[in-house]
Every structure is written in structure tokens, then in C-alpha cells.
N, C-alpha and C. Protein backbone atom coordinates (compact mmCIF):
# COMPACT_ATOMS: atom_id res chain seq x y z
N UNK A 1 -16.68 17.89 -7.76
CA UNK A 1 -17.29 17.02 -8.74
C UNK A 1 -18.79 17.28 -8.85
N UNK A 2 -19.70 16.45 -7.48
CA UNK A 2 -20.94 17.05 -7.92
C UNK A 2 -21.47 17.94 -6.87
N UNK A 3 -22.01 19.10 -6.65
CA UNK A 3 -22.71 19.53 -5.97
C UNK A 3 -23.49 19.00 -4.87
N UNK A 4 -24.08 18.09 -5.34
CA UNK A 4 -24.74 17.15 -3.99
C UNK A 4 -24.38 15.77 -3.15
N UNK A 5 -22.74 16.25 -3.58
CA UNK A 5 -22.23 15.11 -2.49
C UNK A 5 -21.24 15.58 -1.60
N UNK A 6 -21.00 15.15 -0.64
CA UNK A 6 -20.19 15.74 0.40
C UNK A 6 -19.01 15.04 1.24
N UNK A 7 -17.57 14.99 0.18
CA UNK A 7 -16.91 13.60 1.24
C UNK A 7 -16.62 13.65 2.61
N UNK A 8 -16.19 12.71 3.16
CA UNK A 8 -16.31 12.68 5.34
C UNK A 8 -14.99 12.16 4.97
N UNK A 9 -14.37 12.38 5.63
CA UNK A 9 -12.98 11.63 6.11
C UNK A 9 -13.63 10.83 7.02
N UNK A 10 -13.02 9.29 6.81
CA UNK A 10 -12.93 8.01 7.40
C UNK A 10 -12.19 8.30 8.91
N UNK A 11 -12.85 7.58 10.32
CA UNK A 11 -12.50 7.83 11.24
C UNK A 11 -11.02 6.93 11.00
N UNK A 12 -10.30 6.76 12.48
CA UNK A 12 -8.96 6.15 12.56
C UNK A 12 -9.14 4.80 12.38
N UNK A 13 -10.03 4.51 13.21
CA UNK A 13 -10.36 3.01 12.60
C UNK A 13 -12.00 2.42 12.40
N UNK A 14 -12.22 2.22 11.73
CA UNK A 14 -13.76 2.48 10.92
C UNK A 14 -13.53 1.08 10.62
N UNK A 15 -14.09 -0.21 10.51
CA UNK A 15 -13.82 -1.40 10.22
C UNK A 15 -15.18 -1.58 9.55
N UNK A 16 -16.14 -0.91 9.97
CA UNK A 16 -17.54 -0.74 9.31
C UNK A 16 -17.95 -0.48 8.06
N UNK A 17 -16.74 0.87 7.85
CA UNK A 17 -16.58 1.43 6.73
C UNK A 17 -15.74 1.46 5.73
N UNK A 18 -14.51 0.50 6.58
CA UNK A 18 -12.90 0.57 5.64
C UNK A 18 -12.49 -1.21 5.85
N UNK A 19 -13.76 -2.26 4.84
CA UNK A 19 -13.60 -3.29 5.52
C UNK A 19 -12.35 -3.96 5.33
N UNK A 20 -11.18 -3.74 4.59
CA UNK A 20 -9.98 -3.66 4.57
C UNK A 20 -9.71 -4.12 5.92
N UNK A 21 -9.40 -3.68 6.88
CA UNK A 21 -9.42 -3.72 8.45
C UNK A 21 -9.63 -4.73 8.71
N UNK A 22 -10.25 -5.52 8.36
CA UNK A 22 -11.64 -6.50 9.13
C UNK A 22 -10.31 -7.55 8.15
N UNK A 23 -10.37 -7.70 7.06
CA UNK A 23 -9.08 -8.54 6.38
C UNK A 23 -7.76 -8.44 7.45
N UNK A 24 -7.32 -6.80 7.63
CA UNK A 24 -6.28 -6.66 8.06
C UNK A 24 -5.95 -8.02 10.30
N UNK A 25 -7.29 -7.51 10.30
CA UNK A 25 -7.12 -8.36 11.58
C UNK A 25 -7.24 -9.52 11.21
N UNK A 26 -7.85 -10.18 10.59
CA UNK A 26 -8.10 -11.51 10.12
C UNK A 26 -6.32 -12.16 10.01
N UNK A 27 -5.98 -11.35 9.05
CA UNK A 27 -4.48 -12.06 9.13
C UNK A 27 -3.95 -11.57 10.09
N UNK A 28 -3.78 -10.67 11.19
CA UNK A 28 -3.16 -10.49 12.08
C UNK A 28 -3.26 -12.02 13.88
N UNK A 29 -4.26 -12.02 13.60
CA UNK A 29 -5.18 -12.79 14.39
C UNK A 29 -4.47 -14.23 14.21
N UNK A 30 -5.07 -14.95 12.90
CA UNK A 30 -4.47 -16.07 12.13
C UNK A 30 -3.52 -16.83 11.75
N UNK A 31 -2.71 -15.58 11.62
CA UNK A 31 -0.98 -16.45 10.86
C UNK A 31 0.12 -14.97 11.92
N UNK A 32 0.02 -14.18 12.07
CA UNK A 32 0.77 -13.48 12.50
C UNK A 32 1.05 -13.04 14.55
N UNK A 33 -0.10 -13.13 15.02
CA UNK A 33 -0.54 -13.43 16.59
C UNK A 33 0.70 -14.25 17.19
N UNK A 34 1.31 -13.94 18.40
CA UNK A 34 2.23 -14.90 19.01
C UNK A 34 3.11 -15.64 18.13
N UNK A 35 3.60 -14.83 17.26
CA UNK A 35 4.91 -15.34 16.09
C UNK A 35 6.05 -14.45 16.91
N UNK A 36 7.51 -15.38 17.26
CA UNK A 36 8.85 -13.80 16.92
C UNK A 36 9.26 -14.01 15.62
N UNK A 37 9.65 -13.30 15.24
CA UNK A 37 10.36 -12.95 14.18
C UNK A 37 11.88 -13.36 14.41
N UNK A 38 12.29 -13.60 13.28
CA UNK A 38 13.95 -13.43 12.84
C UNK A 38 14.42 -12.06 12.33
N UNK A 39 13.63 -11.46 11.73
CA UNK A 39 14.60 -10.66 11.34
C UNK A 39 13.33 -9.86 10.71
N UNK A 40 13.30 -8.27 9.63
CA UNK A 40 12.55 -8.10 8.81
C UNK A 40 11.57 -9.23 7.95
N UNK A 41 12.85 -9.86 7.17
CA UNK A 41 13.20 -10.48 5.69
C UNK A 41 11.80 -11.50 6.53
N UNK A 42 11.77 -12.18 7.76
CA UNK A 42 11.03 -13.51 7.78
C UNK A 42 9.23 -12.50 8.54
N UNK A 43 9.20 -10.70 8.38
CA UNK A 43 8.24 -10.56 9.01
C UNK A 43 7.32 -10.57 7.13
N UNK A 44 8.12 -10.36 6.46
CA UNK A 44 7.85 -9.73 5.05
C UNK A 44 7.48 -11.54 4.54
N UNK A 45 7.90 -12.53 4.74
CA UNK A 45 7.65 -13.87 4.21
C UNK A 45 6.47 -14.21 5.04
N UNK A 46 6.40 -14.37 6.64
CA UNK A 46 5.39 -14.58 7.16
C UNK A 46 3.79 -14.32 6.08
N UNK A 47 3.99 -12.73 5.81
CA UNK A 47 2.97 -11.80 5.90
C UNK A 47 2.38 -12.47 4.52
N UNK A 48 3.54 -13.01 3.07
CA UNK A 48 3.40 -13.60 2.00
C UNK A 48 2.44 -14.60 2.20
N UNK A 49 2.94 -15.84 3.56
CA UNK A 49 2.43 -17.05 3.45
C UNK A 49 0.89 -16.71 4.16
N UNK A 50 0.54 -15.88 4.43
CA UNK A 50 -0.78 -15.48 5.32
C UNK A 50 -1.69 -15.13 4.10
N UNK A 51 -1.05 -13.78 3.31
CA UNK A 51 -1.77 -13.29 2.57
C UNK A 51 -2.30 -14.75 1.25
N UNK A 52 -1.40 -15.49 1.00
CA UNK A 52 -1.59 -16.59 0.24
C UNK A 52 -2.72 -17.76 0.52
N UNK A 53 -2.57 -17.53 1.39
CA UNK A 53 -3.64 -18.71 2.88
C UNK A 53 -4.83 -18.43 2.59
N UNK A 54 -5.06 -16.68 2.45
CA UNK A 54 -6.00 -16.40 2.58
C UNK A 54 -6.76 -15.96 1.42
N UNK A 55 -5.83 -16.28 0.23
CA UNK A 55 -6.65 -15.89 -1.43
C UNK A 55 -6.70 -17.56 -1.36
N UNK A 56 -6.29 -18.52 -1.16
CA UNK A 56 -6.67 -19.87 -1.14
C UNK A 56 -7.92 -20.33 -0.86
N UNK A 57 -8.52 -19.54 0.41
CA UNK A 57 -9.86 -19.86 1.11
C UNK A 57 -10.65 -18.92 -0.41
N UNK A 58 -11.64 -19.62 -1.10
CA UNK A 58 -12.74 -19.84 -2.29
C UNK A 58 -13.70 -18.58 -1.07
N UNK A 59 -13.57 -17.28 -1.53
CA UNK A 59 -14.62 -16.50 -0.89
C UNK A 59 -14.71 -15.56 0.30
N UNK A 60 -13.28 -16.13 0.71
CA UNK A 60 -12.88 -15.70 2.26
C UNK A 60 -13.18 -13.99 2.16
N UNK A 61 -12.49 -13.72 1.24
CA UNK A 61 -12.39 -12.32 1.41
C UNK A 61 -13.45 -11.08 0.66
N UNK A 62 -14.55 -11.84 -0.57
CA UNK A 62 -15.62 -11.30 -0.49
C UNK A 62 -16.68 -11.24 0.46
N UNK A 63 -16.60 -12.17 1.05
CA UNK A 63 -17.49 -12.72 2.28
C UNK A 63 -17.54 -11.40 3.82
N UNK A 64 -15.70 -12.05 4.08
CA UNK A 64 -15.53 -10.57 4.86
C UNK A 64 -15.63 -8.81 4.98
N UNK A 65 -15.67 -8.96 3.73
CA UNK A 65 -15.18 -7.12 3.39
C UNK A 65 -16.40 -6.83 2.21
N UNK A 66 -17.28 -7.87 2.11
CA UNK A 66 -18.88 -7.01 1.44
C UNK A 66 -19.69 -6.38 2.52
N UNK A 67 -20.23 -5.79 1.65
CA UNK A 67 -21.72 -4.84 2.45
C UNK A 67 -22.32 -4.81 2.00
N UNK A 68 -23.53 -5.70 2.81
CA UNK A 68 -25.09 -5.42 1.78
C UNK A 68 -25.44 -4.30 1.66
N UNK A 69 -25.43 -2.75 2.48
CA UNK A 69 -25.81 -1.71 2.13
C UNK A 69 -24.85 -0.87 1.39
N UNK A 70 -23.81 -1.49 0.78
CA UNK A 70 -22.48 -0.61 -0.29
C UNK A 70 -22.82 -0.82 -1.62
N UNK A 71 -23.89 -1.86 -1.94
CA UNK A 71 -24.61 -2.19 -3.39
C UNK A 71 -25.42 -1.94 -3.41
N UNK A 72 -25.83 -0.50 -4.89
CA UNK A 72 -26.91 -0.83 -5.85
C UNK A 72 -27.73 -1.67 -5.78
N UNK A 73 -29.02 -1.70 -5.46
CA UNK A 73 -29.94 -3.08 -6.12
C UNK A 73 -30.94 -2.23 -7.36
């Protein structure tokens, strides 16, 4: 593309850089931590009622996964 840029492959786990992660533990931590399961079907519903929980919280997830140094000023 351009000449003066150079992409890096993202380490294995980069939470710094891939703040995805930083979400991903959040629900792991939260709603999923010391659960058994029934079956698939209730790991796939769990994961629904977590991810839902957590577009509920007004901010939760710009809050977690911005970077002041990933924006333009």
C-alpha cells in the first residue's frame, strides 16, 4: 500500500494492543468464571446473556477497549 508503513504481526496476547482481550476477559471473569456447563447449547446461551450484560452497561465497552494514543487529535 504505502511505502512508509510497515505492518508487525500482533504478539499472542497483546491486550495493549488487541483491546478486544481486555473485553474478552472482562466477560470471562464476570459471567463465565466458576460456571459448569450443561451441555454446548447452555455454554453458547451463557456467553449470549454476558455479552448482553455487557452492551447494557452505557459505555462499558468504549471505556475498556479505547486508547488515548490510537486517536488523531
Amino acid at each position: 500500500c504505502f511505502s512508509n508503513v510497515t505492518l508487525l504481526p500482533l504478539p499472542p496476547y497483546s491486550p495493549e494492543l488487541n483491546p478486544v482481550e481486555q473485553l474478552w476477559q472482562q466477560i470471562k471473569q464476570r459471567f463465565l468464571s466458576n460456571t459448569t456447563f450443561q451441555n454446548y447449547d447452555d455454554v453458547i446461551e451463557r456467553s449470549y446473556q454476558a455479552w448482553n450484560e455487557i452492551l447494557s452497561e452505557d459505555g462499558f465497552i468504549k471505556n475498556l477497549c479505547s486508547r488515548e494514543w490510537s486517536f488523531l487529535v
